[in-house]
C-alpha atoms as a PDB file:
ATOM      1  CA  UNK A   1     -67.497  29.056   3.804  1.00  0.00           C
ATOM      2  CA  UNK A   2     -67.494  28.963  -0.056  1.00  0.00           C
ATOM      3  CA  UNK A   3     -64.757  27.662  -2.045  1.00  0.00           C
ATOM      4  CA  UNK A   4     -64.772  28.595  -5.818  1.00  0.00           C
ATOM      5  CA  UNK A   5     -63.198  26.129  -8.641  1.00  0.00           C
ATOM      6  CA  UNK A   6     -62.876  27.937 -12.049  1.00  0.00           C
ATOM      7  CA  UNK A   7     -62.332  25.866 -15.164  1.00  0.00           C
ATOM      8  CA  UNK A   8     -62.923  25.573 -18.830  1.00  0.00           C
ATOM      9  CA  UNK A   9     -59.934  27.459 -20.195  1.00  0.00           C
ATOM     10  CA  UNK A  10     -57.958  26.420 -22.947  1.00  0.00           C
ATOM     11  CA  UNK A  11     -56.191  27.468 -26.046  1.00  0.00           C
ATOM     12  CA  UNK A  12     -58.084  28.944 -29.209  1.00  0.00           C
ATOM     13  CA  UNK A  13     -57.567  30.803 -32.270  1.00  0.00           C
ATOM     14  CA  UNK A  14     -58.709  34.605 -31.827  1.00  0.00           C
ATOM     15  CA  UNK A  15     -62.322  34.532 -33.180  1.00  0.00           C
ATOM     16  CA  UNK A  16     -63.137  31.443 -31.244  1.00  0.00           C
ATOM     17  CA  UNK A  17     -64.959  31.049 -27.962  1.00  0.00           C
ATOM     18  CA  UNK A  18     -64.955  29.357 -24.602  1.00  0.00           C
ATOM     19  CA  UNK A  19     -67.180  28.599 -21.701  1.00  0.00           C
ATOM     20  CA  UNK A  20     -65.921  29.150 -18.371  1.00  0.00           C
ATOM     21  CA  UNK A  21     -67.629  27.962 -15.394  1.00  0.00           C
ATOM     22  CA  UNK A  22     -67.306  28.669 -11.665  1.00  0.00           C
ATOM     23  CA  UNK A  23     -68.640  26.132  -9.258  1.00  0.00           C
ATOM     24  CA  UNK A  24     -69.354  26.633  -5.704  1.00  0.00           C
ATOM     25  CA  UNK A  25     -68.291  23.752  -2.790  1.00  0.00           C
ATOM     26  CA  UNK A  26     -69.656  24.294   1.045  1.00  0.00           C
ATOM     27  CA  UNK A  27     -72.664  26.615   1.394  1.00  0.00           C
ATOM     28  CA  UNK A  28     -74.446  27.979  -1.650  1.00  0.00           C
ATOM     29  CA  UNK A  29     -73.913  31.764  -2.935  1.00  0.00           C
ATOM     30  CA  UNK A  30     -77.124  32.330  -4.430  1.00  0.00           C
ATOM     31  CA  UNK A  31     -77.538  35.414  -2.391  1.00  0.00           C
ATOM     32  CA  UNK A  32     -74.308  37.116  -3.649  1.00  0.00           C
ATOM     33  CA  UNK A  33     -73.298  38.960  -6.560  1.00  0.00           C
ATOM     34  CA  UNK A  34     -70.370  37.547  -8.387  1.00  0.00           C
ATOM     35  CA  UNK A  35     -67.813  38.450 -10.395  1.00  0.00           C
ATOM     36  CA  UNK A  36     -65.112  37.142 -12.924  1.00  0.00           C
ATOM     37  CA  UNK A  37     -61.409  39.202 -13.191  1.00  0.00           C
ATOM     38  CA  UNK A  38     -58.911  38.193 -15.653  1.00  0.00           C
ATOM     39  CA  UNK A  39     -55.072  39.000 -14.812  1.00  0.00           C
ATOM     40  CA  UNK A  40     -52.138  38.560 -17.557  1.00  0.00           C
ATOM     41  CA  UNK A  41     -48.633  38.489 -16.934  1.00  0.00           C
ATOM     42  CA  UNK A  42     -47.326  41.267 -15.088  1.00  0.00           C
ATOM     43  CA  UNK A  43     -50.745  43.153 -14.881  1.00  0.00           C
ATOM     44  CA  UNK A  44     -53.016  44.027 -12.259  1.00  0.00           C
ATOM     45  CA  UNK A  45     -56.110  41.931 -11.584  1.00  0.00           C
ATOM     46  CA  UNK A  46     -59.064  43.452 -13.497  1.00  0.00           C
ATOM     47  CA  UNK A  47     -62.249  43.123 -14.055  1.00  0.00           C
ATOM     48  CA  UNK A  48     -64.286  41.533 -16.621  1.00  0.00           C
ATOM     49  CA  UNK A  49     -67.846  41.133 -15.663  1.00  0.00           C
ATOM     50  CA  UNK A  50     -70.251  41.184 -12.681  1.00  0.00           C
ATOM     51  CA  UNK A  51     -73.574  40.087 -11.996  1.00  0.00           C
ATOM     52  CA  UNK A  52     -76.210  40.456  -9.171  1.00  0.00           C
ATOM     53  CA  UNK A  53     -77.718  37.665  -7.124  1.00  0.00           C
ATOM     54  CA  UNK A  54     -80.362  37.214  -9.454  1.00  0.00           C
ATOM     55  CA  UNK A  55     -78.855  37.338 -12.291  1.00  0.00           C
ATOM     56  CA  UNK A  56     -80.542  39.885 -13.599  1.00  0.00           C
ATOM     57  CA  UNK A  57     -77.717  43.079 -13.504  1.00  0.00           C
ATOM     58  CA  UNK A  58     -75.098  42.380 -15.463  1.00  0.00           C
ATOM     59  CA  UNK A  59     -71.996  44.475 -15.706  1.00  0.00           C
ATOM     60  CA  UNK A  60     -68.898  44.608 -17.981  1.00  0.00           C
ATOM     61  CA  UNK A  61     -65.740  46.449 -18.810  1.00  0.00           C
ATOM     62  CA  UNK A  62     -65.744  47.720 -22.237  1.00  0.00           C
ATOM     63  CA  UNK A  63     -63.292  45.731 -23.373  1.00  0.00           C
ATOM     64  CA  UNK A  64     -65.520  42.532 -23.457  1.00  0.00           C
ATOM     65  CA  UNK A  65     -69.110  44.310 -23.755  1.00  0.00           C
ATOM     66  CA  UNK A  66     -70.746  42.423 -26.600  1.00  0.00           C
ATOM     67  CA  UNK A  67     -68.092  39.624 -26.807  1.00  0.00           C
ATOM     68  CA  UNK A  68     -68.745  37.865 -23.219  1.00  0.00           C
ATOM     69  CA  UNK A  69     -71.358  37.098 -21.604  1.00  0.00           C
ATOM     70  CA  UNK A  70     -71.892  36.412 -17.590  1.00  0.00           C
ATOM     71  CA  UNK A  71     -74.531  34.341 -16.080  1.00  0.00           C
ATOM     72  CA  UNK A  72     -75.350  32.195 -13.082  1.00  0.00           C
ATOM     73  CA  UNK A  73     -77.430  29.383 -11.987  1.00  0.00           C
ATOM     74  CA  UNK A  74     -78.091  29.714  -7.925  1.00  0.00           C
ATOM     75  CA  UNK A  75     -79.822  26.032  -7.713  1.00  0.00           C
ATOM     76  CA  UNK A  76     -76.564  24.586  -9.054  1.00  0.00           C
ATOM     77  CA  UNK A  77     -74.116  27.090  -7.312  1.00  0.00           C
ATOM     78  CA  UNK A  78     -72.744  27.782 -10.725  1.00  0.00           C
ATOM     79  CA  UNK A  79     -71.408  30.975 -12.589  1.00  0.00           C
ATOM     80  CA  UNK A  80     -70.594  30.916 -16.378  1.00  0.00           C
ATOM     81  CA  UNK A  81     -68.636  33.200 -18.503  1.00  0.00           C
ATOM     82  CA  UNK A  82     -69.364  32.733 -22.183  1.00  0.00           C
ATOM     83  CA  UNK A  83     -66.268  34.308 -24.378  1.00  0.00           C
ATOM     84  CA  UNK A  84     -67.258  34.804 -28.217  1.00  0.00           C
ATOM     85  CA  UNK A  85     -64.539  36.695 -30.917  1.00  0.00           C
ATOM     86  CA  UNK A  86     -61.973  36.029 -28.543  1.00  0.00           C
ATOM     87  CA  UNK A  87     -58.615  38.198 -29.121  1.00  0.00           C
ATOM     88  CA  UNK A  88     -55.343  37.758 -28.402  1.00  0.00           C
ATOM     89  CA  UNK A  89     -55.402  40.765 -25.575  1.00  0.00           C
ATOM     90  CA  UNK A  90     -58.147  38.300 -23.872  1.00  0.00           C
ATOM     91  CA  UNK A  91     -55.178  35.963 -22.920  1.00  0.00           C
ATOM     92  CA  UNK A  92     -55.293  35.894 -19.012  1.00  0.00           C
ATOM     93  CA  UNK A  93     -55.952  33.901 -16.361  1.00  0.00           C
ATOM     94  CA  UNK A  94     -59.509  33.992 -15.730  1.00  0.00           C
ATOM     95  CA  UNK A  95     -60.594  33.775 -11.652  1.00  0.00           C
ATOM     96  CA  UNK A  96     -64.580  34.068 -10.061  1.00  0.00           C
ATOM     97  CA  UNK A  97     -64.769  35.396  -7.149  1.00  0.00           C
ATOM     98  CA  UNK A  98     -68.029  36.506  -4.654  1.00  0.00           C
ATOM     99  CA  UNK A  99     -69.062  40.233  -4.212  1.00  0.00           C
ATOM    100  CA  UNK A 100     -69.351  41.592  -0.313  1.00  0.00           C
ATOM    101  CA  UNK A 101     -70.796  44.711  -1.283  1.00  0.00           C
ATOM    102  CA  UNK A 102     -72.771  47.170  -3.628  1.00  0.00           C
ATOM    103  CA  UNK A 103     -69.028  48.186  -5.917  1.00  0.00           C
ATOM    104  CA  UNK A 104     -68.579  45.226  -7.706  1.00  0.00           C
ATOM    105  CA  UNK A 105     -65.734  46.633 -10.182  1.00  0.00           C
ATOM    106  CA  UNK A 106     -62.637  46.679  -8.321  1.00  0.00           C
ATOM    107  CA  UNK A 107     -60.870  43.568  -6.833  1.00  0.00           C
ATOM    108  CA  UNK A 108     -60.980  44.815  -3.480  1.00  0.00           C
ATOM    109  CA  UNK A 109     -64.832  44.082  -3.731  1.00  0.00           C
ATOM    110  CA  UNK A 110     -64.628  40.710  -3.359  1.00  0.00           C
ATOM    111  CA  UNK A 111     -63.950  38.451  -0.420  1.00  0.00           C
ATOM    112  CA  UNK A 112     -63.892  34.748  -2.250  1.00  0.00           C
ATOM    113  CA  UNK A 113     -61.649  33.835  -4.877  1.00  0.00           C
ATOM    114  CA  UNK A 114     -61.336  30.596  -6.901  1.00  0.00           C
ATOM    115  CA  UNK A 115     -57.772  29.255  -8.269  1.00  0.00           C
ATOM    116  CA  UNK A 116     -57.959  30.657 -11.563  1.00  0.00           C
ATOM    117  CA  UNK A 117     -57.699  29.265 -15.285  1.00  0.00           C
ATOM    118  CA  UNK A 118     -55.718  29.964 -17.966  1.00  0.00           C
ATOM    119  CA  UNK A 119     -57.477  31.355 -21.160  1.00  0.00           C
ATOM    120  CA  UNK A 120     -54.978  31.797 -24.424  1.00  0.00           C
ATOM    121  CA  UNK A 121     -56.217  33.290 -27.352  1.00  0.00           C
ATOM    122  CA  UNK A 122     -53.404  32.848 -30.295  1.00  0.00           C
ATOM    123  CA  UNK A 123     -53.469  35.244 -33.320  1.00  0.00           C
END
């Protein structure tokens, strides 16, 4: 079974970016869509971004549309989240996580989660 290992969060000043990446260990999911949720303090899990297996259907909540981008790389069981004009509100820990099904915006739509990584955006 997959395991997912997110990492690439940090600290930055709002307006900066980051690069997250997921990487897969044990079999490949290059025929899954994925996913990346972001949960602060005290709030629910929520969504940020989803993408089909081939990369090709990307989705994301309005809060990030035009700030983040999601993308994937099958051959190298990777998943990326780019984060441009970050904002303070974007502090969260950032997790990946594999789809199991055709919704792909609620948590309960995923069946493989990584560990998470912490993402702070100072103002």
């Amino acid at each position: 079974q997959v395991q997912l290992v997110e990492s690439g969060g940090g600290l930055v000043q709002a307006g900066g970016s980051l690069r997250l990446s997921c990487a897969a260990s044990g079999r490949s999911f290059s025929s899954y869509p994925m996913g990346w949720f972001r949960q602060a303090p005290g709030k629910e899990r929520d969504f940020v971004a989803a993408i089909s297996w081939s990369g090709n259907t990307p989705y994301y909540a309005d809060s990030v549309k035009g700030r983040f981008t999601i993308s994937r790389d099958n051959a190298k069981n990777a998943m990326y989240l780019q984060m441009n004009s970050l904002k303070p509100e974007d502090t969260a820990v950032y997790y990946c996580a594999r789809g199991q099904g055709l919704r792909l915006t609620t948590r309960y739509d995923y069946n493989v989660w990584g560990q998470g990584t912490q993402v702070t955006v100072s103002a």
